[in-house]
C-alpha atoms as a PDB file:
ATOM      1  CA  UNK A   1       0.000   0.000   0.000  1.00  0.00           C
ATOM      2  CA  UNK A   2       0.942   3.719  -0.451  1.00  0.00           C
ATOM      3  CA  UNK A   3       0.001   6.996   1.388  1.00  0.00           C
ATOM      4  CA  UNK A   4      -2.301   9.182  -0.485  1.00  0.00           C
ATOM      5  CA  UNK A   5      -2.059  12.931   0.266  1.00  0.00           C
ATOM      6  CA  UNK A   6      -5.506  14.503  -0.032  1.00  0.00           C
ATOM      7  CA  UNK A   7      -7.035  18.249   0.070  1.00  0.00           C
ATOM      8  CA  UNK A   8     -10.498  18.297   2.132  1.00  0.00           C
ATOM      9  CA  UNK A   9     -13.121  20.970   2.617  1.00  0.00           C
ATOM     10  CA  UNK A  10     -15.722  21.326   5.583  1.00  0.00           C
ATOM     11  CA  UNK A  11     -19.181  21.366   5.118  1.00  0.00           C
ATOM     12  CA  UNK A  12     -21.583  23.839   7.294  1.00  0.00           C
ATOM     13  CA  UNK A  13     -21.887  20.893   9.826  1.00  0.00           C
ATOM     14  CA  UNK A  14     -18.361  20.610  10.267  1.00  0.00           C
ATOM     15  CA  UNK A  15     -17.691  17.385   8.297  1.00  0.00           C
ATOM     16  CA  UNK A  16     -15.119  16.780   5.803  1.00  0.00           C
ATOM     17  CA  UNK A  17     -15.412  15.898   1.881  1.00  0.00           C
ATOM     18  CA  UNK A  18     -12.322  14.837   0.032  1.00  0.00           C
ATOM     19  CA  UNK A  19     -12.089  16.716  -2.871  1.00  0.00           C
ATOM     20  CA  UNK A  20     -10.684  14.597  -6.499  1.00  0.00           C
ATOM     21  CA  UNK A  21      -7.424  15.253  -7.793  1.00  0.00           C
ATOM     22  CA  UNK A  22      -7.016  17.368 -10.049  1.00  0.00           C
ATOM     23  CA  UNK A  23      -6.274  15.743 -13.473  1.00  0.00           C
ATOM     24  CA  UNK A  24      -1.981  15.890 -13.851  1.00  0.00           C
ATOM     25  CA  UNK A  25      -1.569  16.021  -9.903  1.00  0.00           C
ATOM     26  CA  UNK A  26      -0.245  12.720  -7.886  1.00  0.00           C
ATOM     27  CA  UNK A  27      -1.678  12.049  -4.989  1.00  0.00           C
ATOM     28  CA  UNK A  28       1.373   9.526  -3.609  1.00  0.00           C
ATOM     29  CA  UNK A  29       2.533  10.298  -0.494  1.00  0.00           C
ATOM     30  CA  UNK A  30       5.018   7.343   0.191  1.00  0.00           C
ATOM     31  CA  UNK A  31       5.143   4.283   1.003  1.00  0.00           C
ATOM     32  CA  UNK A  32       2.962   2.916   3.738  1.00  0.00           C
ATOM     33  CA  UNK A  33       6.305   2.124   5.283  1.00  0.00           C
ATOM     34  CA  UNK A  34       7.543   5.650   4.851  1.00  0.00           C
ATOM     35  CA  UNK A  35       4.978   6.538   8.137  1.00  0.00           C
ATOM     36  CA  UNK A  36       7.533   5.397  10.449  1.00  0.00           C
ATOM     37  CA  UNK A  37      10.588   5.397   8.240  1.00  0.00           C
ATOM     38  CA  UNK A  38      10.958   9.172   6.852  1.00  0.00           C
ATOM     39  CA  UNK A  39       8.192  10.854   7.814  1.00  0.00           C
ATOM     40  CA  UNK A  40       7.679  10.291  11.599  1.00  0.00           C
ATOM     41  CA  UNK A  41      11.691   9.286  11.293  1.00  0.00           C
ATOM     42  CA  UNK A  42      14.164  10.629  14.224  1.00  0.00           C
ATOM     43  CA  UNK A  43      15.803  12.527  12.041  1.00  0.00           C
ATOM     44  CA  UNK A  44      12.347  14.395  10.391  1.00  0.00           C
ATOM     45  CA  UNK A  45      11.457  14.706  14.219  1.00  0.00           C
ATOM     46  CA  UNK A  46      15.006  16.228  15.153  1.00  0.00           C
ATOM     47  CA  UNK A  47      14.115  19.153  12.453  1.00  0.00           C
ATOM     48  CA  UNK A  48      11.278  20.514  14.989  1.00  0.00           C
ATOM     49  CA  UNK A  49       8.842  18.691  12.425  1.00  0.00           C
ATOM     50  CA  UNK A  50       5.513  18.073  14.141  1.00  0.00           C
ATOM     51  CA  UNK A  51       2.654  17.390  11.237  1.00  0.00           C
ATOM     52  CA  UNK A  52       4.256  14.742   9.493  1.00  0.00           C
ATOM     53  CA  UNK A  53       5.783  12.781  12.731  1.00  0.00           C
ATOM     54  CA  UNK A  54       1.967  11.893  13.274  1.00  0.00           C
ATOM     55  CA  UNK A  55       2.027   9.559  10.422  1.00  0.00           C
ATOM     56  CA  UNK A  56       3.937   7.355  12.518  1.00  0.00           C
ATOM     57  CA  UNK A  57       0.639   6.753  14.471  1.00  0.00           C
ATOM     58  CA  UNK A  58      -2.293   8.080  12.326  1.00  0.00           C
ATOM     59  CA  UNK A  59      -3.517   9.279   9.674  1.00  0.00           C
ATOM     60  CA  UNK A  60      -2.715  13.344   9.512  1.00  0.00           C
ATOM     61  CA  UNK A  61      -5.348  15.802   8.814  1.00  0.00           C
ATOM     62  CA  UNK A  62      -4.054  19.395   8.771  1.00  0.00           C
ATOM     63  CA  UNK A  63      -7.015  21.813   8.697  1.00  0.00           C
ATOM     64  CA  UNK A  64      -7.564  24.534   6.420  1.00  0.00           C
ATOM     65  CA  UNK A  65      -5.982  27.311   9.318  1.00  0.00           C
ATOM     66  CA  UNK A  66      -2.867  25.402   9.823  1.00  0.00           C
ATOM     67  CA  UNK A  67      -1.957  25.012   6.227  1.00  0.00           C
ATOM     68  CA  UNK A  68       0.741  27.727   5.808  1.00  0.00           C
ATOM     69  CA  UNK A  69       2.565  26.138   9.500  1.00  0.00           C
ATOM     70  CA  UNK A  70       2.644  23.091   7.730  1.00  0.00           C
ATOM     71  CA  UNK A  71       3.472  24.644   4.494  1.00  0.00           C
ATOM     72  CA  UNK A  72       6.583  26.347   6.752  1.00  0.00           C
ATOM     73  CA  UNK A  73       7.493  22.606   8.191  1.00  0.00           C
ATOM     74  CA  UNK A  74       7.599  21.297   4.060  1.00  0.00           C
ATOM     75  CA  UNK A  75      10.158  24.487   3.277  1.00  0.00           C
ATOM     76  CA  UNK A  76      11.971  23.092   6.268  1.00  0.00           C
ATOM     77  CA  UNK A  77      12.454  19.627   5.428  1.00  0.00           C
ATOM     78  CA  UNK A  78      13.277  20.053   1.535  1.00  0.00           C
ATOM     79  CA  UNK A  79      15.745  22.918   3.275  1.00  0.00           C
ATOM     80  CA  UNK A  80      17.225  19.600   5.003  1.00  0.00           C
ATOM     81  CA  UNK A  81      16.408  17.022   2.411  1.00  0.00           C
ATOM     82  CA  UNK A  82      19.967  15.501   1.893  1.00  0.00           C
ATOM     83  CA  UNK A  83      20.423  14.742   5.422  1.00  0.00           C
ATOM     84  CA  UNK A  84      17.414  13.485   5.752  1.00  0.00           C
ATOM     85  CA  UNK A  85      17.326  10.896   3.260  1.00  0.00           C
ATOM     86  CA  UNK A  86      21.136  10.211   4.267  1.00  0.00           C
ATOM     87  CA  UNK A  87      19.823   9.489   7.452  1.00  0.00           C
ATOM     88  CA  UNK A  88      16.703   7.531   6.455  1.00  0.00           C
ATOM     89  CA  UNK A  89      18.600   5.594   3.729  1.00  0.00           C
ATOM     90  CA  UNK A  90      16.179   6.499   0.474  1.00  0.00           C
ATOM     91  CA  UNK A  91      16.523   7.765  -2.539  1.00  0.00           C
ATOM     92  CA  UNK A  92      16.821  11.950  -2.584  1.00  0.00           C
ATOM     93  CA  UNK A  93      14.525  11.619  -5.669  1.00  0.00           C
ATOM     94  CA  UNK A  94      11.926   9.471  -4.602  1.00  0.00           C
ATOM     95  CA  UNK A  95      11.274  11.555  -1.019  1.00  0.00           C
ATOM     96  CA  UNK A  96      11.688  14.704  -3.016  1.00  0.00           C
ATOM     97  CA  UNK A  97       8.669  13.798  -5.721  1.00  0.00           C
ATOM     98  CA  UNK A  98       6.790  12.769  -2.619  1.00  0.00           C
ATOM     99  CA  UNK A  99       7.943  15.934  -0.970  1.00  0.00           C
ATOM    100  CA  UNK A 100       6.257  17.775  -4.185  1.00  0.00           C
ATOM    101  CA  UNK A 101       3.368  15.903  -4.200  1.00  0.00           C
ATOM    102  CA  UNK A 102       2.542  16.757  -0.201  1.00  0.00           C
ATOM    103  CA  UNK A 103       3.565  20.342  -0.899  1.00  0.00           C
ATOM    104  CA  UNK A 104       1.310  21.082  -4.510  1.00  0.00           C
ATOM    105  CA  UNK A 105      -1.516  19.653  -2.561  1.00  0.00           C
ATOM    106  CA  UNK A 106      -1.335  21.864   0.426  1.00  0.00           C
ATOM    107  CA  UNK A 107      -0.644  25.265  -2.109  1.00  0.00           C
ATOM    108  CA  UNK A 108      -4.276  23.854  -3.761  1.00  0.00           C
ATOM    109  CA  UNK A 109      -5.840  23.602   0.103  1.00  0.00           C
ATOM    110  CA  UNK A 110      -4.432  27.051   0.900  1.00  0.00           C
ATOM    111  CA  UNK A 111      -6.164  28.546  -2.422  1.00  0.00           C
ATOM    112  CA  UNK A 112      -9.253  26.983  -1.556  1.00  0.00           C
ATOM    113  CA  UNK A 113      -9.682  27.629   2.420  1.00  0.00           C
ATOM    114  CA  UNK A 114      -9.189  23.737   2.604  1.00  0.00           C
ATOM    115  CA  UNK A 115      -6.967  21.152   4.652  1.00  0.00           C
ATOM    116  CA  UNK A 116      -4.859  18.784   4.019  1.00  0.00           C
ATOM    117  CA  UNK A 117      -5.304  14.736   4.604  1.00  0.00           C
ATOM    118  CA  UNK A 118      -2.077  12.202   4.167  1.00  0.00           C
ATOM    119  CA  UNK A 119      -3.737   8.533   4.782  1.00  0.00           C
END
């Protein structure tokens, strides 16, 4: 299995719809593995990273008015994306397209008033 990264909207009673992907967009997150390997990894952790670490035990849903802090903690791991991956032991290419994916999905959310959902 793979993680899917996601942008959601609220309805007026508060519950979420998960909106398609836009046609051209990839929705891949990682590997399922990648929850507890690179994303919630000691190393992604050791950055000050706090959204993505969840995915070690959850699924992560980052409403609509946290978008740009999470959109702050994405700037900071690509900032740190060699040691990272050195640390982790992947690819730099295949964390950075994932890295892209996560990212182009939460500029879409932020355009939209929406959140963000990596499951």
């Amino acid at each position: 299995m793979t993680l899917a990264v996601d942008v959601f909207l609220r309805d007026a009673d508060g519950q979420w719809n998960v909106l398609d992907v836009p046609e051209g967009c990839n929705d891949s997150a990682g590997f399922e593995n990648w929850r507890e390997t690179v994303w919630g990894s000691a190393p992604v952790r050791a950055l000050g990273a706090t959204y993505l670490p969840v995915l070690a035990s959850s699924d992560l849903y980052v409403e609509a008015s946290d978008v740009p802090d999470f959109l702050r903690e994405l700037a900071l791991l690509r900032e740190h994306l060699e040691a990272v991956v050195a640390a982790v032991g992947e690819r730099t290419d295949l964390v950075e397209s994932r890295l892209d994916n996560i990212e182009a999905a939460a500029l879409r959310a932020r355009e939209i008033g929406g959140g963000v959902l990596i499951w």
